[in-house]
PDB file of N, CA and C in Angstrom:
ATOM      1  N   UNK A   1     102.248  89.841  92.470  1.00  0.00           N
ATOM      2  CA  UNK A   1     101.167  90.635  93.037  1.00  0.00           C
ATOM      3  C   UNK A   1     101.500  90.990  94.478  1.00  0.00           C
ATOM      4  N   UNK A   2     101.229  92.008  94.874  1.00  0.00           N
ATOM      5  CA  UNK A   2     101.513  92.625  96.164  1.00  0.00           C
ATOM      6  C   UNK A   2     100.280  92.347  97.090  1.00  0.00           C
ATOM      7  N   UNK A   3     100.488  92.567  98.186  1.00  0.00           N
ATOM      8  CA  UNK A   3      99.935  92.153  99.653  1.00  0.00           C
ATOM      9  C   UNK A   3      99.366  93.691  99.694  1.00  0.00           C
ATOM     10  N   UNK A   4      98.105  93.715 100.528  1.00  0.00           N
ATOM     11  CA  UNK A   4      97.476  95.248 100.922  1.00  0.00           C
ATOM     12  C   UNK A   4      97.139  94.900 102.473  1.00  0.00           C
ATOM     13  N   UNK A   5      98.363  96.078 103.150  1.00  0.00           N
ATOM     14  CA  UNK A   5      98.017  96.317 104.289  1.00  0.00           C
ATOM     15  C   UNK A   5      97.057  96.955 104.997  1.00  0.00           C
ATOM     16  N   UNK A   6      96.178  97.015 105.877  1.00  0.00           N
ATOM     17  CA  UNK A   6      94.842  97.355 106.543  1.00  0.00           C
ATOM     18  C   UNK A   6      95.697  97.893 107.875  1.00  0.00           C
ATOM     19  N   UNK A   7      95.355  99.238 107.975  1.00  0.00           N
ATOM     20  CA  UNK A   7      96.004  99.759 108.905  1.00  0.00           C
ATOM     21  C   UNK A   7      94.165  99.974 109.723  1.00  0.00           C
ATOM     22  N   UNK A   8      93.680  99.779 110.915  1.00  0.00           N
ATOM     23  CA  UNK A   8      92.256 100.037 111.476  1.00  0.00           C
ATOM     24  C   UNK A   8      92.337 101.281 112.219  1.00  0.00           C
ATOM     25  N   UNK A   9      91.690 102.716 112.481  1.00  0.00           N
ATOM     26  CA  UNK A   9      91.511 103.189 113.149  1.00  0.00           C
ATOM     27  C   UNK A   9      92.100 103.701 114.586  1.00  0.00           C
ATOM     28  N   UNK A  10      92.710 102.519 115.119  1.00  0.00           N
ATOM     29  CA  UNK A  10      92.913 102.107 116.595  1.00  0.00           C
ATOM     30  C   UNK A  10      94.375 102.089 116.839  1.00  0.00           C
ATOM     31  N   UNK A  11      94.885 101.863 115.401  1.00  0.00           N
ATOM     32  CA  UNK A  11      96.022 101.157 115.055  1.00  0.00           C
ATOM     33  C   UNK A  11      97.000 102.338 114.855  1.00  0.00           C
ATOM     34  N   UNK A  12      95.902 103.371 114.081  1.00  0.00           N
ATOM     35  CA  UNK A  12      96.614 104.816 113.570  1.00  0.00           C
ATOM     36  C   UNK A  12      97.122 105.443 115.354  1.00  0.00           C
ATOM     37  N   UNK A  13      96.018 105.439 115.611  1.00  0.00           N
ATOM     38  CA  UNK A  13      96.376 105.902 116.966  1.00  0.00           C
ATOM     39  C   UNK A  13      97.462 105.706 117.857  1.00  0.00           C
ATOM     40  N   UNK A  14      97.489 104.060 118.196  1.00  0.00           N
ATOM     41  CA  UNK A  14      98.717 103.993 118.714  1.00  0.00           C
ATOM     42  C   UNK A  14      99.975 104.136 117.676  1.00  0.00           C
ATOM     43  N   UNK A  15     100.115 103.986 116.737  1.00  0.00           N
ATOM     44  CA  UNK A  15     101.359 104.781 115.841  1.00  0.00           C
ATOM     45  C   UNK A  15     101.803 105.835 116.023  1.00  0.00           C
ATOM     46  N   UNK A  16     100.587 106.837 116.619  1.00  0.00           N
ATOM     47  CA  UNK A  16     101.064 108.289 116.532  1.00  0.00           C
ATOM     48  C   UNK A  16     101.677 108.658 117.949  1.00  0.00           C
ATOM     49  N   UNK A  17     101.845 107.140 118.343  1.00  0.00           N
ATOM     50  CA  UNK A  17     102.309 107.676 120.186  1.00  0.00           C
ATOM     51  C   UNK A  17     103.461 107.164 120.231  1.00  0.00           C
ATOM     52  N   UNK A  18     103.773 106.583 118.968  1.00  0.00           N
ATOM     53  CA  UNK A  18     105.288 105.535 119.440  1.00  0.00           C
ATOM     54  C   UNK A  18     106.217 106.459 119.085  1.00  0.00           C
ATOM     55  N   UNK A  19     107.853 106.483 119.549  1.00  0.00           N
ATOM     56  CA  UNK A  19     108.893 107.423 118.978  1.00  0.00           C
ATOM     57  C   UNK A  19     108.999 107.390 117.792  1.00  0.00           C
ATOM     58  N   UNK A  20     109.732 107.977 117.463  1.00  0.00           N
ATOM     59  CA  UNK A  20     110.260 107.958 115.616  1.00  0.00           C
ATOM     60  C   UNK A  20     110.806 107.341 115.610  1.00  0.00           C
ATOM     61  N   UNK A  21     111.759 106.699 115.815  1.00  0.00           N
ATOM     62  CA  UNK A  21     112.879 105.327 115.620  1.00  0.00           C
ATOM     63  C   UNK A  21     111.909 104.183 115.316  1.00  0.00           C
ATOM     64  N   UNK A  22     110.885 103.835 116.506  1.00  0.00           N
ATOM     65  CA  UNK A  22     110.275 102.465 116.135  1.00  0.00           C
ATOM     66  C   UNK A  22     109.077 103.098 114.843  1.00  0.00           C
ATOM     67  N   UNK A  23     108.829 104.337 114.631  1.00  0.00           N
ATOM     68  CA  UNK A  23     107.812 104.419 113.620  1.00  0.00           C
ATOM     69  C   UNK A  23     108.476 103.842 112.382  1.00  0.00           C
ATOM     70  N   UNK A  24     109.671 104.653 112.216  1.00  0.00           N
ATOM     71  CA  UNK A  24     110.702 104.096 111.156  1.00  0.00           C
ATOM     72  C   UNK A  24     110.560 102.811 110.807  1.00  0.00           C
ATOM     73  N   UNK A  25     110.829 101.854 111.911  1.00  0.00           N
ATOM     74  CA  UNK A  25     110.917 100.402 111.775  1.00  0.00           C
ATOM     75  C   UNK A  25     109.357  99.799 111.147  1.00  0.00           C
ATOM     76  N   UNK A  26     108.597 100.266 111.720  1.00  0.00           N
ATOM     77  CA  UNK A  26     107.358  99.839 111.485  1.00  0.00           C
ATOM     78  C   UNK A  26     107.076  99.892 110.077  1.00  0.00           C
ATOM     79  N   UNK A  27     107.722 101.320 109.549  1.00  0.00           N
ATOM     80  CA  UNK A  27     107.030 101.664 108.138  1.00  0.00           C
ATOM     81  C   UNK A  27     107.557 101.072 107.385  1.00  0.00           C
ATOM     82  N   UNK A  28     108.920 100.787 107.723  1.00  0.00           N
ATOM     83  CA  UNK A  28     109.760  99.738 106.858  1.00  0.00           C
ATOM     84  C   UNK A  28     109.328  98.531 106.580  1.00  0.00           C
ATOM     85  N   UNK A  29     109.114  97.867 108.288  1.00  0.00           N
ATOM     86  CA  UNK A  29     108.188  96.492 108.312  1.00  0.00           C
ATOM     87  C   UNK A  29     107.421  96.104 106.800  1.00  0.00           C
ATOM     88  N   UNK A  30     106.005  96.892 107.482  1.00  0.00           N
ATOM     89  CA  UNK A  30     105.065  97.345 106.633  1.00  0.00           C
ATOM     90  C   UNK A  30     105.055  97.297 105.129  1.00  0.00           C
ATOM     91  N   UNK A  31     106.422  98.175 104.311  1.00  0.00           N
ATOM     92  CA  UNK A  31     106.624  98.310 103.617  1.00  0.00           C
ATOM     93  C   UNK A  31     107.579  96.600 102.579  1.00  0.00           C
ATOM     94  N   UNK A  32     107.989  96.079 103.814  1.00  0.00           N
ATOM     95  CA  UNK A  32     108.265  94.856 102.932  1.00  0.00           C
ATOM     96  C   UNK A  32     107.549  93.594 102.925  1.00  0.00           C
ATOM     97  N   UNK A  33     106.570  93.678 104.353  1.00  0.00           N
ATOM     98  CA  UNK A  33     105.339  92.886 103.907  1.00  0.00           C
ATOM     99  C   UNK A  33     104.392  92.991 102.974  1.00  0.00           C
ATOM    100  N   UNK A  34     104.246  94.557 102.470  1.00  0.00           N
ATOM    101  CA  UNK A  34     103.463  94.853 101.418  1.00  0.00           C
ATOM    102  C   UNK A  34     103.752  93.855  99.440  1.00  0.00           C
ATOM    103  N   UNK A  35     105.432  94.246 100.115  1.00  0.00           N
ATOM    104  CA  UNK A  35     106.176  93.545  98.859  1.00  0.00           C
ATOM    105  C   UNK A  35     106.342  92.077  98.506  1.00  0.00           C
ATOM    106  N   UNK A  36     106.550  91.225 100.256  1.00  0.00           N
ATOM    107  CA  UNK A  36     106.992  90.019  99.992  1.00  0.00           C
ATOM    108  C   UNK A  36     106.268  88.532 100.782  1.00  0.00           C
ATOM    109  N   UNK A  37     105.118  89.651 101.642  1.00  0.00           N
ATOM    110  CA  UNK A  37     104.384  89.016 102.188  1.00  0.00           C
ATOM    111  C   UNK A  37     104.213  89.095 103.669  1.00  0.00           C
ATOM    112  N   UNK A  38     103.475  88.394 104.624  1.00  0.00           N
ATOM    113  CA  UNK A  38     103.674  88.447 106.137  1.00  0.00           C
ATOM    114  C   UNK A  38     104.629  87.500 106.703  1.00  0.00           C
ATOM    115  N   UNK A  39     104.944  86.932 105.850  1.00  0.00           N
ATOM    116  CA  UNK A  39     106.863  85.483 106.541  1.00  0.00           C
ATOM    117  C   UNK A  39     108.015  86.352 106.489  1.00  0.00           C
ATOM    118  N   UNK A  40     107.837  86.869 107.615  1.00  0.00           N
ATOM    119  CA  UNK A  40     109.156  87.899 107.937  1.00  0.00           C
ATOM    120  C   UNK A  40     110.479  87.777 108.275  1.00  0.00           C
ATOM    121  N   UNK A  41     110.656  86.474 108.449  1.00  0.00           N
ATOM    122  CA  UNK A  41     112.123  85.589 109.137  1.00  0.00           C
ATOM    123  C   UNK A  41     113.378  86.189 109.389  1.00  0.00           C
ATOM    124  N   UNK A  42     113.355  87.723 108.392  1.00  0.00           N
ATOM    125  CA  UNK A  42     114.645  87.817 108.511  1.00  0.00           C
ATOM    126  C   UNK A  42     114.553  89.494 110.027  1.00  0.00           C
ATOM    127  N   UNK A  43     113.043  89.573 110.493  1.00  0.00           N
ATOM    128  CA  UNK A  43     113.287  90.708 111.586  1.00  0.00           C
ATOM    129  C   UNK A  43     113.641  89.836 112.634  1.00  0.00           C
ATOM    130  N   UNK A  44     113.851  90.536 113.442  1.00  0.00           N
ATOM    131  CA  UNK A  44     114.177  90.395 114.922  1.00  0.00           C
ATOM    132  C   UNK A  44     113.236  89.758 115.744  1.00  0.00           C
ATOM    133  N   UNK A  45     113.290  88.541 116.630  1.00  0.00           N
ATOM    134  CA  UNK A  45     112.367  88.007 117.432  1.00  0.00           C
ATOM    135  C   UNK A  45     111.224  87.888 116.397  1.00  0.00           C
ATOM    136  N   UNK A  46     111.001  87.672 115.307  1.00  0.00           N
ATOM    137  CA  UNK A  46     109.939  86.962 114.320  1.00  0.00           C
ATOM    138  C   UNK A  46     109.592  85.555 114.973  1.00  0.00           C
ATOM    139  N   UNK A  47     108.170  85.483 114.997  1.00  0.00           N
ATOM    140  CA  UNK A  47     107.593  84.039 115.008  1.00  0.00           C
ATOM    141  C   UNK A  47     106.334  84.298 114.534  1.00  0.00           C
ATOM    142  N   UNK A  48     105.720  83.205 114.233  1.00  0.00           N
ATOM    143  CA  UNK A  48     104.750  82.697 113.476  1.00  0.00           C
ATOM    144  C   UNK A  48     103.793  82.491 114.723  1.00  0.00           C
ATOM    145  N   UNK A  49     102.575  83.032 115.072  1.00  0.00           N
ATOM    146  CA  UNK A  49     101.738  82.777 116.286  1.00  0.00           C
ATOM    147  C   UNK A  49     100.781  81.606 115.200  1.00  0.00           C
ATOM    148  N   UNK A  50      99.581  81.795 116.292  1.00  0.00           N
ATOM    149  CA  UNK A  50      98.305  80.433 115.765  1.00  0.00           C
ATOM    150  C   UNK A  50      97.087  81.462 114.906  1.00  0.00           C
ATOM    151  N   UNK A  51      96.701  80.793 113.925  1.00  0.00           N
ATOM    152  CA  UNK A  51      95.530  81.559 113.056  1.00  0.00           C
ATOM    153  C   UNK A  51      95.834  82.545 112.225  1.00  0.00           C
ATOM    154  N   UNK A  52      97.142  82.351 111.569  1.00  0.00           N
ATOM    155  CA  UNK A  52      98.067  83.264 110.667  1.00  0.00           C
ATOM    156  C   UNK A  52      97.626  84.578 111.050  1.00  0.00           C
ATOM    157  N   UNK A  53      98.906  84.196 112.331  1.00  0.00           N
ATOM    158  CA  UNK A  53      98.988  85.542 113.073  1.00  0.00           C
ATOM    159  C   UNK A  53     100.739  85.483 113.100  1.00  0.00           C
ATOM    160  N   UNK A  54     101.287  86.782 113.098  1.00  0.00           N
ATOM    161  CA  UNK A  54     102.301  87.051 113.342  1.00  0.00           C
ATOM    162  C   UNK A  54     102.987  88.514 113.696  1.00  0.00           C
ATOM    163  N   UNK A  55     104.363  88.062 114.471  1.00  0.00           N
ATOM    164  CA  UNK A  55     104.908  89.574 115.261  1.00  0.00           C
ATOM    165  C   UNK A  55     105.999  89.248 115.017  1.00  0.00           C
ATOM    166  N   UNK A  56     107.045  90.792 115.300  1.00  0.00           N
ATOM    167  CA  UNK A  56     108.400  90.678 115.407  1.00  0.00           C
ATOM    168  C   UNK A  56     108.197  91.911 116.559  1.00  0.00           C
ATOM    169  N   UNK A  57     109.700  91.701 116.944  1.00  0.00           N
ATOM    170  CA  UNK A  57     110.445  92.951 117.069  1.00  0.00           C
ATOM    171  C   UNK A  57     110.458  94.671 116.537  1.00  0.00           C
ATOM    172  N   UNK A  58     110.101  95.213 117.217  1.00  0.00           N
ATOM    173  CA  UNK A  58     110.750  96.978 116.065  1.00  0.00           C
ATOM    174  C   UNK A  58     111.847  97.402 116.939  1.00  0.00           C
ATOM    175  N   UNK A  59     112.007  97.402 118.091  1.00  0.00           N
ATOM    176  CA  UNK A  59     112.980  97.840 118.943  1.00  0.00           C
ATOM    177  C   UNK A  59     113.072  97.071 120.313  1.00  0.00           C
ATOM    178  N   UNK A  60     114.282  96.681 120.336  1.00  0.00           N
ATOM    179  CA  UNK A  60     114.770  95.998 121.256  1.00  0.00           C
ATOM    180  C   UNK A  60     115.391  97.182 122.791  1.00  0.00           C
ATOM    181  N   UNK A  61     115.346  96.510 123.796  1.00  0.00           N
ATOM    182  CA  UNK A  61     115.719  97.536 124.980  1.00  0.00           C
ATOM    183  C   UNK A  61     114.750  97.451 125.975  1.00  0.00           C
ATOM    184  N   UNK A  62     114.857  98.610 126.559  1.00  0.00           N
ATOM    185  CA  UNK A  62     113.560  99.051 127.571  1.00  0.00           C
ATOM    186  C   UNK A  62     113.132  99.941 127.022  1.00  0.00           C
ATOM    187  N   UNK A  63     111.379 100.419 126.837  1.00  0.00           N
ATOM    188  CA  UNK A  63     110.602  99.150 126.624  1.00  0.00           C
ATOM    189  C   UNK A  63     110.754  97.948 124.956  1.00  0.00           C
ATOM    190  N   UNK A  64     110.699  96.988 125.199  1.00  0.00           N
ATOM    191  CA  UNK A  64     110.457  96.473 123.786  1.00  0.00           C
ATOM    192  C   UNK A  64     109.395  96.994 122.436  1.00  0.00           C
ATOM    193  N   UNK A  65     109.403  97.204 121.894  1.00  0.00           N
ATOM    194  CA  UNK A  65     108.066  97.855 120.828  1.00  0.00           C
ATOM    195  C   UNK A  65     108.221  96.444 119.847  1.00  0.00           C
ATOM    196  N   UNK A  66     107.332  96.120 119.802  1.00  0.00           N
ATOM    197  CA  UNK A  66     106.519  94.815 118.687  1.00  0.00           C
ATOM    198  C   UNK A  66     105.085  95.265 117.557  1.00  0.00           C
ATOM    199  N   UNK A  67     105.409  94.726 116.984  1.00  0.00           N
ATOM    200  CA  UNK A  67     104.180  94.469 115.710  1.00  0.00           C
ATOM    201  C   UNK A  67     103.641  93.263 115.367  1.00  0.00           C
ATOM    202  N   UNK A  68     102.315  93.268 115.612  1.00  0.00           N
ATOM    203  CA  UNK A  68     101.626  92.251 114.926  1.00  0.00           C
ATOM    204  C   UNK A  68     100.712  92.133 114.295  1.00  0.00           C
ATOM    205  N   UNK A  69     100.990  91.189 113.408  1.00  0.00           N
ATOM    206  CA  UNK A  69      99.761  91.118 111.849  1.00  0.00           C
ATOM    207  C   UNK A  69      99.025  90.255 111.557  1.00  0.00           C
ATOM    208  N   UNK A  70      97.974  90.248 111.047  1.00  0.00           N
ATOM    209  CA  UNK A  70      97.376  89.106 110.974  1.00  0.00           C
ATOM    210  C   UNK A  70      96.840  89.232 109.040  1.00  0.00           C
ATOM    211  N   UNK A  71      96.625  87.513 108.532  1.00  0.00           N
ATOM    212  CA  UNK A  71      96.227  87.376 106.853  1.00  0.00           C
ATOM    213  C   UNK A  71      95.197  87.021 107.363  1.00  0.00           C
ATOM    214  N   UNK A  72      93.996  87.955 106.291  1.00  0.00           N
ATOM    215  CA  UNK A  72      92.750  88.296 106.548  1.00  0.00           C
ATOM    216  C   UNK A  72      92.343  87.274 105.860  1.00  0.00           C
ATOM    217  N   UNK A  73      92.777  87.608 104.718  1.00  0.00           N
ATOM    218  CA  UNK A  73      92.404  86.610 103.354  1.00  0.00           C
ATOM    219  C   UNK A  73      93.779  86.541 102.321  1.00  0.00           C
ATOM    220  N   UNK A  74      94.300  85.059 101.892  1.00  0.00           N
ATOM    221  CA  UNK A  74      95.294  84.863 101.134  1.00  0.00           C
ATOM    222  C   UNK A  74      95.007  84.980  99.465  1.00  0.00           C
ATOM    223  N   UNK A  75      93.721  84.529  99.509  1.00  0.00           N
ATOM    224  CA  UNK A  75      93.501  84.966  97.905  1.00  0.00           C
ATOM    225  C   UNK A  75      93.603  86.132  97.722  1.00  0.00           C
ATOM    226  N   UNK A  76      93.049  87.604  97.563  1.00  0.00           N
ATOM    227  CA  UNK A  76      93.164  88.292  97.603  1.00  0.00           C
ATOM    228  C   UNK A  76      94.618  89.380  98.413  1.00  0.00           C
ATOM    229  N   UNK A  77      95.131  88.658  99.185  1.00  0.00           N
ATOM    230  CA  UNK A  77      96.381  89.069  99.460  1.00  0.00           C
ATOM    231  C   UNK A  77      96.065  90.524 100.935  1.00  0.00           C
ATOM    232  N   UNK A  78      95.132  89.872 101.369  1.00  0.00           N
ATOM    233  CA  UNK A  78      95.048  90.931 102.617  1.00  0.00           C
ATOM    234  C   UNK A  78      95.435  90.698 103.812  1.00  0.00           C
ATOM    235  N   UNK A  79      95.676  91.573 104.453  1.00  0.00           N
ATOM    236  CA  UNK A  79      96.543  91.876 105.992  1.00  0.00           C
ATOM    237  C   UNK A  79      96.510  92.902 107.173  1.00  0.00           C
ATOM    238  N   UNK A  80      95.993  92.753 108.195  1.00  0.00           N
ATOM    239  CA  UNK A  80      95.189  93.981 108.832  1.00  0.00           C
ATOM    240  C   UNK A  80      96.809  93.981 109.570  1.00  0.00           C
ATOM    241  N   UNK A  81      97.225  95.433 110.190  1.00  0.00           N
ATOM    242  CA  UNK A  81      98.262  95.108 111.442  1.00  0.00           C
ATOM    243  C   UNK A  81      96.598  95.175 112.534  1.00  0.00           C
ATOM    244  N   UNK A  82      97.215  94.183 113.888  1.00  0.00           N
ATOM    245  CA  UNK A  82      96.225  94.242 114.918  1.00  0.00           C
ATOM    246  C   UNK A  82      96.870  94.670 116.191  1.00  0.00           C
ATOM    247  N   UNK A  83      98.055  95.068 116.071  1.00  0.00           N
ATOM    248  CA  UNK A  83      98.511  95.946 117.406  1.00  0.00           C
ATOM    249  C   UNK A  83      99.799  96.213 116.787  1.00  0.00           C
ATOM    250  N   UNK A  84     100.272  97.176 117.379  1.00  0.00           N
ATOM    251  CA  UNK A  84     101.750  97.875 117.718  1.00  0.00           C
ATOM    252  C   UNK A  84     101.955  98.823 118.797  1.00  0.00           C
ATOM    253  N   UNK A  85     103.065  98.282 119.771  1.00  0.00           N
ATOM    254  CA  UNK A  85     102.928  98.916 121.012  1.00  0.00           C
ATOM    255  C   UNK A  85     104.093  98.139 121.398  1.00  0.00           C
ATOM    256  N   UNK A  86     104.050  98.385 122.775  1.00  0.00           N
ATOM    257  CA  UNK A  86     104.927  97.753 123.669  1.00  0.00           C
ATOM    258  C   UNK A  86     105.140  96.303 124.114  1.00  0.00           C
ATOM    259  N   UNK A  87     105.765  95.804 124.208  1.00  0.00           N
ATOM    260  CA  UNK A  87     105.483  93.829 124.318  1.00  0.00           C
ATOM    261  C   UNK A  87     104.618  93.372 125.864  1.00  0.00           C
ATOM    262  N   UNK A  88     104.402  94.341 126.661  1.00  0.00           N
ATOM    263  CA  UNK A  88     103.957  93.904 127.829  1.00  0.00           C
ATOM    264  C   UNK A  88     102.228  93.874 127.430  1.00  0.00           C
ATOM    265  N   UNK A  89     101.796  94.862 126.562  1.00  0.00           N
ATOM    266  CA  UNK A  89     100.181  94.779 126.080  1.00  0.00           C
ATOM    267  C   UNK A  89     100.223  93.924 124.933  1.00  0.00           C
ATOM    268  N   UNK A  90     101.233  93.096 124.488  1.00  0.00           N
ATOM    269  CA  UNK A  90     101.256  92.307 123.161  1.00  0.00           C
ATOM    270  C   UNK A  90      99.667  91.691 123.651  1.00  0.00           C
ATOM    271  N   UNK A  91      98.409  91.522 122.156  1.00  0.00           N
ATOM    272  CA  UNK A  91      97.663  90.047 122.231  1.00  0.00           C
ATOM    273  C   UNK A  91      98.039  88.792 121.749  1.00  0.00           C
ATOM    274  N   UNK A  92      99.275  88.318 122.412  1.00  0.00           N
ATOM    275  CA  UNK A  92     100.093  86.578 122.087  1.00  0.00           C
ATOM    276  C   UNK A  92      98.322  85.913 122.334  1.00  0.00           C
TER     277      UNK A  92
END
């Protein structure tokens, strides 16, 4: 059974401001958490935050671009993203 990502409102927005390279990454992200879950281990700078929360990497450099997700609910298999942006506005 597959995972359903919750993209919010807020979320669309900042997507539509990031370059195409990190959109790429994102959709990819996205696309294999949908498949295999939010334990991402194999992106870049992946860790596991507190309250099954988690981020990686999308692009490394100046500026950094990060994603982070959070499991809404595990029975049902839900997952909101709650930011994507730059690592200096990350909510760690």
């Amino acid at each position: 059974m597959e995972w359903q990502v919750v993209i919010p409102g807020r979320i669309n927005k900042m997507i539509g401001r990031l370059p195409v390279r990190v959109k790429k990454s994102l959709f990819a992200l996205l696309k294999e958490i949908e498949l295999k879950g939010p334990v991402r281990g194999n992106w870049p700078n992946y860790s596991k935050l507190k309250n099954q929360k988690y981020h990686c990497h999308l692009k490394k450099g100046q500026p950094v671009y990060v994603a982070v997700w959070q499991v809404i609910d595990n029975e049902i298999r839900l997952i909101e993203v709650i930011y994507v942006g730059t690592h200096e506005k990350a909510p760690y």
